[in-house]
N, C-alpha and C. Protein backbone atom coordinates (compact mmCIF):
# COMPACT_ATOMS: atom_id res chain seq x y z
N UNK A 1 11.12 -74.91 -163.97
CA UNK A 1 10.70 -73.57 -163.65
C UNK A 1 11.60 -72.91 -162.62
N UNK A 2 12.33 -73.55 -161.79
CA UNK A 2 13.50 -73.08 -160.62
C UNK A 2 14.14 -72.30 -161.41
N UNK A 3 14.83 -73.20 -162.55
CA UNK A 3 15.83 -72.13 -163.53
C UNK A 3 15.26 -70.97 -163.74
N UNK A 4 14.37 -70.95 -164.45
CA UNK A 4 13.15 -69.22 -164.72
C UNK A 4 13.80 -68.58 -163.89
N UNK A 5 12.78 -68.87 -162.28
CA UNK A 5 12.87 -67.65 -161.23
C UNK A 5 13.99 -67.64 -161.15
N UNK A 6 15.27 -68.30 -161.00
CA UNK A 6 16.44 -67.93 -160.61
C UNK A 6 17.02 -67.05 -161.77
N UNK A 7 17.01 -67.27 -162.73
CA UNK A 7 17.61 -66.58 -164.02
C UNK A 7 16.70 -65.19 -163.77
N UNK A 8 15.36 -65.22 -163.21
CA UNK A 8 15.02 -63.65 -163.26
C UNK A 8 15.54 -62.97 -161.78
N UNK A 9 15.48 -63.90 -160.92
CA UNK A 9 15.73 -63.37 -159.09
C UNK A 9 17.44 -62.42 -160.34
N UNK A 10 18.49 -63.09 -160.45
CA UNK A 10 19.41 -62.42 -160.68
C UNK A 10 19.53 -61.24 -161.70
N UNK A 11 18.42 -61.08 -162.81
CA UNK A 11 18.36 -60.42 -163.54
C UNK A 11 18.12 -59.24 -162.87
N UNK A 12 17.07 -59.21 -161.79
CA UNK A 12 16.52 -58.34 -161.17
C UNK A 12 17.87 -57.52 -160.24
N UNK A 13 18.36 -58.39 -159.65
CA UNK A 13 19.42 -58.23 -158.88
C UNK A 13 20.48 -57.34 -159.25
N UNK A 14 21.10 -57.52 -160.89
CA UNK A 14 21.76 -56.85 -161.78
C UNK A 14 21.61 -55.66 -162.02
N UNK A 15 20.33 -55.69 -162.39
CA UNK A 15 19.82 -53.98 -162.86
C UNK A 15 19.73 -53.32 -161.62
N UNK A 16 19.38 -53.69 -160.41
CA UNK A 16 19.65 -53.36 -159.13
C UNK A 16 21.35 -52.62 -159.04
N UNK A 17 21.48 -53.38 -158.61
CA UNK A 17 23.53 -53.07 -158.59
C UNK A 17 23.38 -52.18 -159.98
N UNK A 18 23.66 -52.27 -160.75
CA UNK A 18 23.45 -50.96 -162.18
C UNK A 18 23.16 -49.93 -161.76
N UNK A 19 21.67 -49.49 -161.67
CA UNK A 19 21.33 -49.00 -161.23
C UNK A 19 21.72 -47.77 -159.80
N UNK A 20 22.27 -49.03 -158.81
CA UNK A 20 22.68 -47.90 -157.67
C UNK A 20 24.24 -47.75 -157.90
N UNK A 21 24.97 -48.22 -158.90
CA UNK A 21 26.66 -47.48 -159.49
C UNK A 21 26.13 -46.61 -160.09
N UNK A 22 25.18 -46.24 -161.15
CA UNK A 22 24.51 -45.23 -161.89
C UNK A 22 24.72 -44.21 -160.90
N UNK A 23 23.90 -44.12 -160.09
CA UNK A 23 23.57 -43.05 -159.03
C UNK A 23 24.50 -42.56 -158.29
N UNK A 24 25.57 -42.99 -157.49
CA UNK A 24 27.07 -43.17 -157.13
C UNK A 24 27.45 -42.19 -157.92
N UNK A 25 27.70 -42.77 -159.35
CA UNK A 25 28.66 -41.95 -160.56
C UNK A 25 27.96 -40.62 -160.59
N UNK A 26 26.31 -40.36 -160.41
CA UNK A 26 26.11 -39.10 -161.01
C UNK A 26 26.23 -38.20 -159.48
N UNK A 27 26.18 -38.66 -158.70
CA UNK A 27 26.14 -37.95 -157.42
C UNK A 27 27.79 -37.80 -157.07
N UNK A 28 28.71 -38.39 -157.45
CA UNK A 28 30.19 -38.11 -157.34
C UNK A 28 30.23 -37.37 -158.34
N UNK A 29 30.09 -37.02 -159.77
CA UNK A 29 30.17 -36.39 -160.98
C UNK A 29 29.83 -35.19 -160.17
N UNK A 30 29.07 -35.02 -159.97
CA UNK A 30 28.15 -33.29 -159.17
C UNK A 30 28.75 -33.25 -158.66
N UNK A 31 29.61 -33.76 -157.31
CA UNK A 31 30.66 -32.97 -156.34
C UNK A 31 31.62 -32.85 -156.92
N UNK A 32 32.14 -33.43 -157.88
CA UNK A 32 33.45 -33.09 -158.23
C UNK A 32 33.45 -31.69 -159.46
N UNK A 33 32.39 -31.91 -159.96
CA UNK A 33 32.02 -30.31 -160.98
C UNK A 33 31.47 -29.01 -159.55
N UNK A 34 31.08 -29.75 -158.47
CA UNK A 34 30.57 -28.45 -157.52
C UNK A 34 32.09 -27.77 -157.21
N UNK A 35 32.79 -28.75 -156.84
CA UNK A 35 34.09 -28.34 -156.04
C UNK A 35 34.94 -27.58 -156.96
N UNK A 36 35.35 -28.22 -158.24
CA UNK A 36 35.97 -27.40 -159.12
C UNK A 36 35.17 -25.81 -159.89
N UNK A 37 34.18 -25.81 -160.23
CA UNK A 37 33.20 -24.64 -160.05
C UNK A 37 33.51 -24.05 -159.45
N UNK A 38 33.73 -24.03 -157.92
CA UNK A 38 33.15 -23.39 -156.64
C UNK A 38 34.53 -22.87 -155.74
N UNK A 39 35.82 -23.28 -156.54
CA UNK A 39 36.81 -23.01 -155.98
C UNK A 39 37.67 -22.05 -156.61
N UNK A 40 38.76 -21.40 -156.34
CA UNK A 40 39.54 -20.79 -156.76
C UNK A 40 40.84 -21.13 -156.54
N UNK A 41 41.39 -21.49 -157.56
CA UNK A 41 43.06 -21.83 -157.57
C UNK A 41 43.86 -20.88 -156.99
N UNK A 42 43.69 -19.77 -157.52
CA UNK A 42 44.88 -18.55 -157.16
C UNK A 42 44.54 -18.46 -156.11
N UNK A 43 43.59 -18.36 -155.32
CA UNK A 43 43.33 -18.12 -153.92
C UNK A 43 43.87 -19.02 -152.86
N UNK A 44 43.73 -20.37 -153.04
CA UNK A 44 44.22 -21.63 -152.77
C UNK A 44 45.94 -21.79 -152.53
N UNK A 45 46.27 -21.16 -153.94
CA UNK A 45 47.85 -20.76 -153.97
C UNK A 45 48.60 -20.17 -153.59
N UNK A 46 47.98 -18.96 -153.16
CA UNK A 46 48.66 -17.68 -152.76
C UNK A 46 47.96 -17.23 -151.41
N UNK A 47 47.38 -18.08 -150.78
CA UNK A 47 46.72 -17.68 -149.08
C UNK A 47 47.86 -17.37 -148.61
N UNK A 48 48.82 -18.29 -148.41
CA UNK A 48 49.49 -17.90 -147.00
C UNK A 48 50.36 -16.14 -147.59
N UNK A 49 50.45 -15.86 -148.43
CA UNK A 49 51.28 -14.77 -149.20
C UNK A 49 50.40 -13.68 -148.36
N UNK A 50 49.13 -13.48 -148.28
CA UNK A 50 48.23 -12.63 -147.99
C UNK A 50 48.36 -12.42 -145.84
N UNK A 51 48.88 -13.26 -145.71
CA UNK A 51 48.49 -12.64 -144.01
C UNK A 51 49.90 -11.93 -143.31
């Protein structure tokens, strides 16, 4: 029965770690679509031209 719990302690463990890269990926995915969204190239490019 050791084997069992250990084969589930790690199963559990797995979907754990899964789980919080899941979340990582979708919470980096959103900043990187906020930032590109939310920015402007030409503006970015051509600041210093403007002062």
């Amino acid at each position: 029965m050791v084997i069992g719990r250990r084969f589930i302690q790690q199963a559990n463990a797995a979907r754990c770690v899964a789980r919080v890269l899941a979340v990582m990926g979708m919470v980096s995915v959103g900043f990187l679509l906020f930032a590109s969204l939310t920015s402007n190239p030409v503006l970015n490019e051509f600041c210093h031209f403007s002062r």
